[in-house]
Protein backbone atom coordinates (compact mmCIF):
# COMPACT_ATOMS: atom_id res chain seq x y z
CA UNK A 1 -32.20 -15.04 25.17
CA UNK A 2 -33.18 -14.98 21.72
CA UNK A 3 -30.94 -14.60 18.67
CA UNK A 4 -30.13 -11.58 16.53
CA UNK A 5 -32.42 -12.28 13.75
CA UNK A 6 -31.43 -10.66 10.23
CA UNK A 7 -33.96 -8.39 9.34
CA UNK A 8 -34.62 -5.81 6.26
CA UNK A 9 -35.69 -2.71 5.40
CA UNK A 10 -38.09 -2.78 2.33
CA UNK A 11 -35.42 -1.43 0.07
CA UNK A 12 -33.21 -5.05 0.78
CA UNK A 13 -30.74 -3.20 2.76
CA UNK A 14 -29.90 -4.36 6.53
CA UNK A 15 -31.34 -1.64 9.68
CA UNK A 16 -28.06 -1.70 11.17
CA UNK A 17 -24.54 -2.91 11.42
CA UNK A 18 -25.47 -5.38 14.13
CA UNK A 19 -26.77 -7.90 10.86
CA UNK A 20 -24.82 -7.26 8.00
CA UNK A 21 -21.88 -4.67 7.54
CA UNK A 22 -21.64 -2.05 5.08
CA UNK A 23 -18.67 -0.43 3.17
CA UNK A 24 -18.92 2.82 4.92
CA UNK A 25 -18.34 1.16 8.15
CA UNK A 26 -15.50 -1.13 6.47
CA UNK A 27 -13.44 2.40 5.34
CA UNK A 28 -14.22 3.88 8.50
CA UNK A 29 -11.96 1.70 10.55
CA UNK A 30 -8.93 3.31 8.35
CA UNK A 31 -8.95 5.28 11.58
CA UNK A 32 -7.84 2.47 14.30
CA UNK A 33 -6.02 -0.04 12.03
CA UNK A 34 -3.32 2.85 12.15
CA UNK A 35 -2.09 1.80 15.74
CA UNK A 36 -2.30 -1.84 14.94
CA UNK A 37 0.62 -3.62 13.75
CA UNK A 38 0.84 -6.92 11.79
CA UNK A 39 2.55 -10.09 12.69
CA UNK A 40 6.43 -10.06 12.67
CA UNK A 41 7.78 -13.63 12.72
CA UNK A 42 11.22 -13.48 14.92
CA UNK A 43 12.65 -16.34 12.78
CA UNK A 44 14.57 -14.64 10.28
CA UNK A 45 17.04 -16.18 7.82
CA UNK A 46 19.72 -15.16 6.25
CA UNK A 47 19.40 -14.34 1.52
CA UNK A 48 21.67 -13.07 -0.43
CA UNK A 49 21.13 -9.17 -1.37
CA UNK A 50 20.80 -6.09 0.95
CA UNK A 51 18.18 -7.63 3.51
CA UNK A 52 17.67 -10.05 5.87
CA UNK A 53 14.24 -11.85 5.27
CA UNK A 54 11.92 -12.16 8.45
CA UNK A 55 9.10 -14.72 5.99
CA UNK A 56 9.34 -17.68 4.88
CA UNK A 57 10.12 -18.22 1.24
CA UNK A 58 10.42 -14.34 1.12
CA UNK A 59 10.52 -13.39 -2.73
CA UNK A 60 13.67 -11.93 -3.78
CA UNK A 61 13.84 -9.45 -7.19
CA UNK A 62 16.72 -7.85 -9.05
CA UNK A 63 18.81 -5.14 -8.57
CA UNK A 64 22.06 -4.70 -10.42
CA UNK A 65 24.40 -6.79 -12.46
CA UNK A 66 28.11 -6.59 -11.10
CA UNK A 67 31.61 -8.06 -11.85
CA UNK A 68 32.01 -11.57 -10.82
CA UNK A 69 33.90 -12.22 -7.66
CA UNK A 70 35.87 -14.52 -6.02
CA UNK A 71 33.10 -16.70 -3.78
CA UNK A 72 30.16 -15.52 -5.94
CA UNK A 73 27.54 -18.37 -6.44
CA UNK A 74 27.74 -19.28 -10.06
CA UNK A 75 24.08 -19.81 -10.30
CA UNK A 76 23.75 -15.97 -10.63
CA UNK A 77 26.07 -15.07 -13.48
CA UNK A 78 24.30 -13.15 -15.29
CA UNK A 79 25.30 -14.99 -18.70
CA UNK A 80 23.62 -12.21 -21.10
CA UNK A 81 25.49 -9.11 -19.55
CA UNK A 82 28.58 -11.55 -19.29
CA UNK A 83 28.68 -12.51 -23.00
CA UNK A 84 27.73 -8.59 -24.18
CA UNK A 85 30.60 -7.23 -21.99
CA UNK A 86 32.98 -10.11 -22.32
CA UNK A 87 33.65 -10.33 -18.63
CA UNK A 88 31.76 -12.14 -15.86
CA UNK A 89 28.87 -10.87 -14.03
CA UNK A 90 27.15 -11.57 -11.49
CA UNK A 91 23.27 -10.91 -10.69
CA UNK A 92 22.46 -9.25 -7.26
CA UNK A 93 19.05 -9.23 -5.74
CA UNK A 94 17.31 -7.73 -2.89
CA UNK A 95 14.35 -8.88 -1.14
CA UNK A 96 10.67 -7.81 -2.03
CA UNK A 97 9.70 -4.58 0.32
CA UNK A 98 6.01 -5.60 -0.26
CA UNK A 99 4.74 -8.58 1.32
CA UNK A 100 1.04 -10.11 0.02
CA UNK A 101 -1.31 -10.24 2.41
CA UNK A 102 -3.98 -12.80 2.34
CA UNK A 103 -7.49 -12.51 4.07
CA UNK A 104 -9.59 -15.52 4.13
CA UNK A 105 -13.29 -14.74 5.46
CA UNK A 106 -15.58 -17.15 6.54
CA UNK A 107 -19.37 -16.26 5.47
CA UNK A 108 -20.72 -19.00 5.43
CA UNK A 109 -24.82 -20.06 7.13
CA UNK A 110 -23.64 -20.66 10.58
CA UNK A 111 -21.68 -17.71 10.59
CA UNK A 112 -25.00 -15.33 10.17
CA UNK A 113 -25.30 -15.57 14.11
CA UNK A 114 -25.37 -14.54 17.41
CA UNK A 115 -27.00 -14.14 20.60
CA UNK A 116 -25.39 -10.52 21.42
CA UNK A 117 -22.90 -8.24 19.96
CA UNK A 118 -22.88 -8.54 16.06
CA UNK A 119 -23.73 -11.33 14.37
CA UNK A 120 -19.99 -13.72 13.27
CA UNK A 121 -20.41 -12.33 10.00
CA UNK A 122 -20.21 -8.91 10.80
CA UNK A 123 -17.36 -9.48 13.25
CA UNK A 124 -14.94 -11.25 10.71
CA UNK A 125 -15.69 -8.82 8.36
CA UNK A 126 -14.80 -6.23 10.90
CA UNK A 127 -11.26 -7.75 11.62
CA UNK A 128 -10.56 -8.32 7.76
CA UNK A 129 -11.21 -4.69 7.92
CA UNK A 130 -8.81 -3.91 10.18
CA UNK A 131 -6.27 -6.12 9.13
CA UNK A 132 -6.40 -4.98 5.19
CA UNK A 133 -5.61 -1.42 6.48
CA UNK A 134 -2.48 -2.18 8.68
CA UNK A 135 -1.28 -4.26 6.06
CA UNK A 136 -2.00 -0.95 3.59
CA UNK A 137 -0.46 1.40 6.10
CA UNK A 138 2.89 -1.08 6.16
CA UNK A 139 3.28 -0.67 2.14
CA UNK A 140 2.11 -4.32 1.99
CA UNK A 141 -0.17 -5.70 -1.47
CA UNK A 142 -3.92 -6.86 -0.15
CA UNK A 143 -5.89 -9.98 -1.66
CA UNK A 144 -8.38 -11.99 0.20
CA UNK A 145 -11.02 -15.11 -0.20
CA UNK A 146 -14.36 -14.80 0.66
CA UNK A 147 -16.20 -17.75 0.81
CA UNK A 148 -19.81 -18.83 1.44
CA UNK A 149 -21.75 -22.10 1.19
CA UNK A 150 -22.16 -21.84 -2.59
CA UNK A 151 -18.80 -19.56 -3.71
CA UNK A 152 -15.63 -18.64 -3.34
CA UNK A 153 -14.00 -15.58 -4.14
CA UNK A 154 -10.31 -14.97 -4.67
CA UNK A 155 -8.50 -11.78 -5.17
CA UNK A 156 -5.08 -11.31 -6.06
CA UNK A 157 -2.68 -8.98 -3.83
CA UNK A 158 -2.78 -5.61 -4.50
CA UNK A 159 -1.29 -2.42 -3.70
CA UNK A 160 -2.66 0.49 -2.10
CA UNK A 161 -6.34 1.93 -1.16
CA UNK A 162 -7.70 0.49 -4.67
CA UNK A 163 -6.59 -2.83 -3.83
CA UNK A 164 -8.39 -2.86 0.34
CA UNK A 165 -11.26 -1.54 -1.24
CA UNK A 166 -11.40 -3.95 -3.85
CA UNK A 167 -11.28 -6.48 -1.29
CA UNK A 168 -13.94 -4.25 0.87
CA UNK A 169 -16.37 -4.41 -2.09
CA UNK A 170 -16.23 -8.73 -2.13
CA UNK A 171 -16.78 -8.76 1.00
CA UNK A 172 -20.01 -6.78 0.71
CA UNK A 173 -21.40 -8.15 -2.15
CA UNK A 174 -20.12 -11.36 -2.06
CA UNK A 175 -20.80 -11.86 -5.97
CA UNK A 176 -19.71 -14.52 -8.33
CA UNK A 177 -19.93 -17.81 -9.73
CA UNK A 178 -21.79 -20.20 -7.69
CA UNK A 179 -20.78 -23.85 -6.84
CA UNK A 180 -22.67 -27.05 -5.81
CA UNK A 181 -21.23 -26.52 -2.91
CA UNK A 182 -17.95 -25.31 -1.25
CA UNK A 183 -16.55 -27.27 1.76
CA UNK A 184 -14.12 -25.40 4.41
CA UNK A 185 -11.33 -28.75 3.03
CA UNK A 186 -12.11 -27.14 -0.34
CA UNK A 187 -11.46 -23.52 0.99
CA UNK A 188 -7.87 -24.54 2.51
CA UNK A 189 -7.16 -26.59 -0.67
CA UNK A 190 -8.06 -23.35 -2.51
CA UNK A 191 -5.88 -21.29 -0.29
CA UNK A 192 -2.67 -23.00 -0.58
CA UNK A 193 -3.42 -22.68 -4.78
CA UNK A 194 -3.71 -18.95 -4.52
CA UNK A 195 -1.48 -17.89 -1.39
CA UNK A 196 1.84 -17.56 -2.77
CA UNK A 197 4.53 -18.57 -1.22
CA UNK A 198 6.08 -15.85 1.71
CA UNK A 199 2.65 -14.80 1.85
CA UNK A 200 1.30 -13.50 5.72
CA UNK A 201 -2.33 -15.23 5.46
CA UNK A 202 -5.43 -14.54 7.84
CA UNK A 203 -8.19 -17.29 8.28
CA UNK A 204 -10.85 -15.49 9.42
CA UNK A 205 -14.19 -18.38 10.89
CA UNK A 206 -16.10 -20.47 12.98
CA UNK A 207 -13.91 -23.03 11.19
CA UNK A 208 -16.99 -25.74 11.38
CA UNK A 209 -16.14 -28.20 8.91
CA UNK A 210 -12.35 -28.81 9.75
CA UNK A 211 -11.10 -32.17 8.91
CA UNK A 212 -8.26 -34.61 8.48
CA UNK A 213 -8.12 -33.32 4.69
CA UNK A 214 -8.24 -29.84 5.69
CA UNK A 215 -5.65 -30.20 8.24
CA UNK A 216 -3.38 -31.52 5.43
CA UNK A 217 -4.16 -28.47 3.46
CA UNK A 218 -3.31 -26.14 6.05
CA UNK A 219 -0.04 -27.91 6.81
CA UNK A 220 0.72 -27.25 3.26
CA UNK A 221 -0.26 -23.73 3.19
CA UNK A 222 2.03 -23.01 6.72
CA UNK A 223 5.18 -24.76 4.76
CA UNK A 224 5.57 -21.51 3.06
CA UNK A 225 3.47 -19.02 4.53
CA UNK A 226 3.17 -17.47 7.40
CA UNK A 227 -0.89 -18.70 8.75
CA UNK A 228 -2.82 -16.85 11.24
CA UNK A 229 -6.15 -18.40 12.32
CA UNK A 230 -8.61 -16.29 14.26
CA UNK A 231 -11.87 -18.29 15.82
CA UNK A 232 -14.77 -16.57 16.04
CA UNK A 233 -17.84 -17.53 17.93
CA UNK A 234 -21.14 -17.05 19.90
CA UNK A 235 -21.21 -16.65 23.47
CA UNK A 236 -23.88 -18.99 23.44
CA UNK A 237 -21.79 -21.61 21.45
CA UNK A 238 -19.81 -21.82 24.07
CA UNK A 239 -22.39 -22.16 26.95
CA UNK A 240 -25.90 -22.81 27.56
CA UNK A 241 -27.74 -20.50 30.18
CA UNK A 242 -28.13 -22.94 33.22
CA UNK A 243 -32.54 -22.90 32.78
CA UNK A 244 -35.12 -22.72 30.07
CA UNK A 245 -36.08 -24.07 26.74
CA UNK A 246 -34.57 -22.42 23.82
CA UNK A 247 -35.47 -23.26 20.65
CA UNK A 248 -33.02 -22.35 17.48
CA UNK A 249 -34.19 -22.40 14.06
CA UNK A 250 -32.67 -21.74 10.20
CA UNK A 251 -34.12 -22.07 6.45
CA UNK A 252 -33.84 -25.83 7.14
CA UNK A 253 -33.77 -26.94 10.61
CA UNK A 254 -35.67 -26.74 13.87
CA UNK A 255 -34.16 -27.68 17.27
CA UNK A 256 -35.39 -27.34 20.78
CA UNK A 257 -33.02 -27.47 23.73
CA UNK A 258 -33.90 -28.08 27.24
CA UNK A 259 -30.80 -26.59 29.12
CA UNK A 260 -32.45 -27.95 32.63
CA UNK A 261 -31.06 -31.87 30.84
CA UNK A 262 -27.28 -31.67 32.84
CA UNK A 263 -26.23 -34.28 30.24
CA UNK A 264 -26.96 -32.67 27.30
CA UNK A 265 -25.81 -29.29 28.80
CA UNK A 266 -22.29 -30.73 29.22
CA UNK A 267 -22.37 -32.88 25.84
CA UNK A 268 -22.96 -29.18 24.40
CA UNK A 269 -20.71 -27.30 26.15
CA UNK A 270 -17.79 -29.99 25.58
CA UNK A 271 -18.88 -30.19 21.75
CA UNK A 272 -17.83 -26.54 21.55
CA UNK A 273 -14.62 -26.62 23.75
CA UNK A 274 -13.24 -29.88 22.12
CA UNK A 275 -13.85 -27.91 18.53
CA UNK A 276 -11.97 -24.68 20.16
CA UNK A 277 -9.49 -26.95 21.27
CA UNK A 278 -8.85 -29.33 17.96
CA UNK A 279 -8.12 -25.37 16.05
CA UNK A 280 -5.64 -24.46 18.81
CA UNK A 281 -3.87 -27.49 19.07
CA UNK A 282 -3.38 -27.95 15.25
CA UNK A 283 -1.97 -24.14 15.79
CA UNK A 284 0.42 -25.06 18.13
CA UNK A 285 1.42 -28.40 16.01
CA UNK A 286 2.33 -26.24 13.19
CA UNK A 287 3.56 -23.36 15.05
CA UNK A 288 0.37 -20.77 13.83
CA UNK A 289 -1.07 -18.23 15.87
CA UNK A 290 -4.43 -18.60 17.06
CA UNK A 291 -6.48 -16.08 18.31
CA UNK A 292 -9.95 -16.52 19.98
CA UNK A 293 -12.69 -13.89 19.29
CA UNK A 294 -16.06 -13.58 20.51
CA UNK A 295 -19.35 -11.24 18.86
CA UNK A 296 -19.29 -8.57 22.05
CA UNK A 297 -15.20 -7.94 22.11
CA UNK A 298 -14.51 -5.01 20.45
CA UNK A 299 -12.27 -6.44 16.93
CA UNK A 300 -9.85 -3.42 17.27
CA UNK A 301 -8.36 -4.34 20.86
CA UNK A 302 -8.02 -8.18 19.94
CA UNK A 303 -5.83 -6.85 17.03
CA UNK A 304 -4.01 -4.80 18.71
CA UNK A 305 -3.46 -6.87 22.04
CA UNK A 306 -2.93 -10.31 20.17
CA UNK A 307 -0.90 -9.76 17.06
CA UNK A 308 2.54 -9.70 17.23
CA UNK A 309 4.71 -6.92 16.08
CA UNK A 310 8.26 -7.14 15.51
């Protein structure tokens, strides 16, 4: 079993979409993400206006100015309509119909891998995808974060085609400014800066690098947004093949595993279920979704099967 190795042609562009994913493929999944539907908290609450919000810290714009009323909160006369008219006024509002969606992809080193399927990479990129055309086809504004080892890339919610493809293009080019180095504590901490609040926010990784710090952040960010956290991974992550040598090699490392050493085999294979574990549990803590995705299932029917409509 050896791993997909990323290849390319002599041009600089990638063979095929098993390595590295390519805007064509990203607008072709316009397709499927029209049977998909986005995540539909049950917990609704009740705001003034004509609506009933579903999201927490739903924004709320204005409508109409009308004659005060017996029972009226006070806080919303509308003093400048009141003093022109010489009666009192009050301001009514009605809830935002477009809800900002916000995509956080994980490209990061150890996400340029796998063993079969596509490599993590092309998978998260693949359910970003997906997820920036539902949220188009249900009227909602796109923005996203791409991040690597050495940026990070915000974009601001959007509407419309201009605003998924804008979000398509970072996540094939990946340009801008590069840092030191970006940690996955300095990713959350970024997130809850940018993710306004009401905000229905993906977290697309591996999510190597999760810590104390970044467990604050997230807390944070799931005080006034709705946070869904998908985990993708190897097969091979998860488990060792039970014979043979397999040796496992990047830019900076070298490492040679001897799966036929039953102690190490288990110290691996616990390594990876204790990290699965940690992600779900601080789901469950903080009442997130989590969904668990491996490079050969097919990005469409996890959608479809795990998110929740309402």
């Amino acid at each position: 079993m050896i791993p997909l190795k990323k290849t390319l042609d002599s041009d600089g562009t990638a063979p095929n979409d098993l390595v590295a994913v390519r805007l064509k493929t990203l607008i072709d999944l316009a397709g499927p993400a029209a049977s998909i539907k986005l995540l539909r908290p049950s917990n609704r609450a009740q705001q003034s206006g004509n609506y009933l919000s579903r999201f927490k810290g739903r924004g709320m714009e204005f409508d109409e100015a009308r004659l005060y009323q017996p029972g009226d909160d006070i806080r919303s006369i509308d003093w400048r309509v009141t003093a022109r008219t010489g009666k009192t006024h009050t301001k009514i509002f009605r809830e935002e119909r477009e809800r900002p969606i916000f995509i956080s992809v994980d490209h990061r080193s150890a996400m340029q891998f796998a063993t079969r399927g596509v490599f993590k990479s092309v998978l998260a990129a693949k359910l970003a995808a997906l997820l920036a055309w539902t949220a188009e086809n249900h009227g909602d504004r796109i923005g996203g974060q791409v991040f690597s080892d050495a940026r990070c890339i915000e974009l601001k919610p959007q509407n419309g085609k201009h605003g998924v493809l804008r979000f398509f293009n970072a996540l094939v080019k990946q340009t801008g400014q590069i840092s030191a180095s970006v940690t996955f504590e300095h990713v959350l901490a970024r997130l809850t800066q940018h993710a306004r609040p009401g905000s229905l926010v993906y977290i697309i990784s591996d999510f190597r690098g999760m810590n104390q710090q970044g467990e604050t952040h997230l807390a944070r960010l799931s005080q006034h947004c709705d946070v869904v956290l998908i985990f993708v991974y190897d097969l091979l992550e998860s488990s060792l093949p039970a014979k043979g040598r397999y040796r496992f090699a990047d830019d900076t490392r070298d490492v040679t595993i001897d799966a036929r050493d039953q102690q190490r085999l288990l110290r691996y294979q616990q390594h990876f279920i204790g990290r699965q574990q940690d992600i779900a549990s601080i789901a469950k803590k903080m009442g997130l979704q989590f969904i668990s995705c491996n490079t050969t299932e097919e990005p469409f029917q996890i959608l479809k099967h795990s998110l929740v409509g309402k």
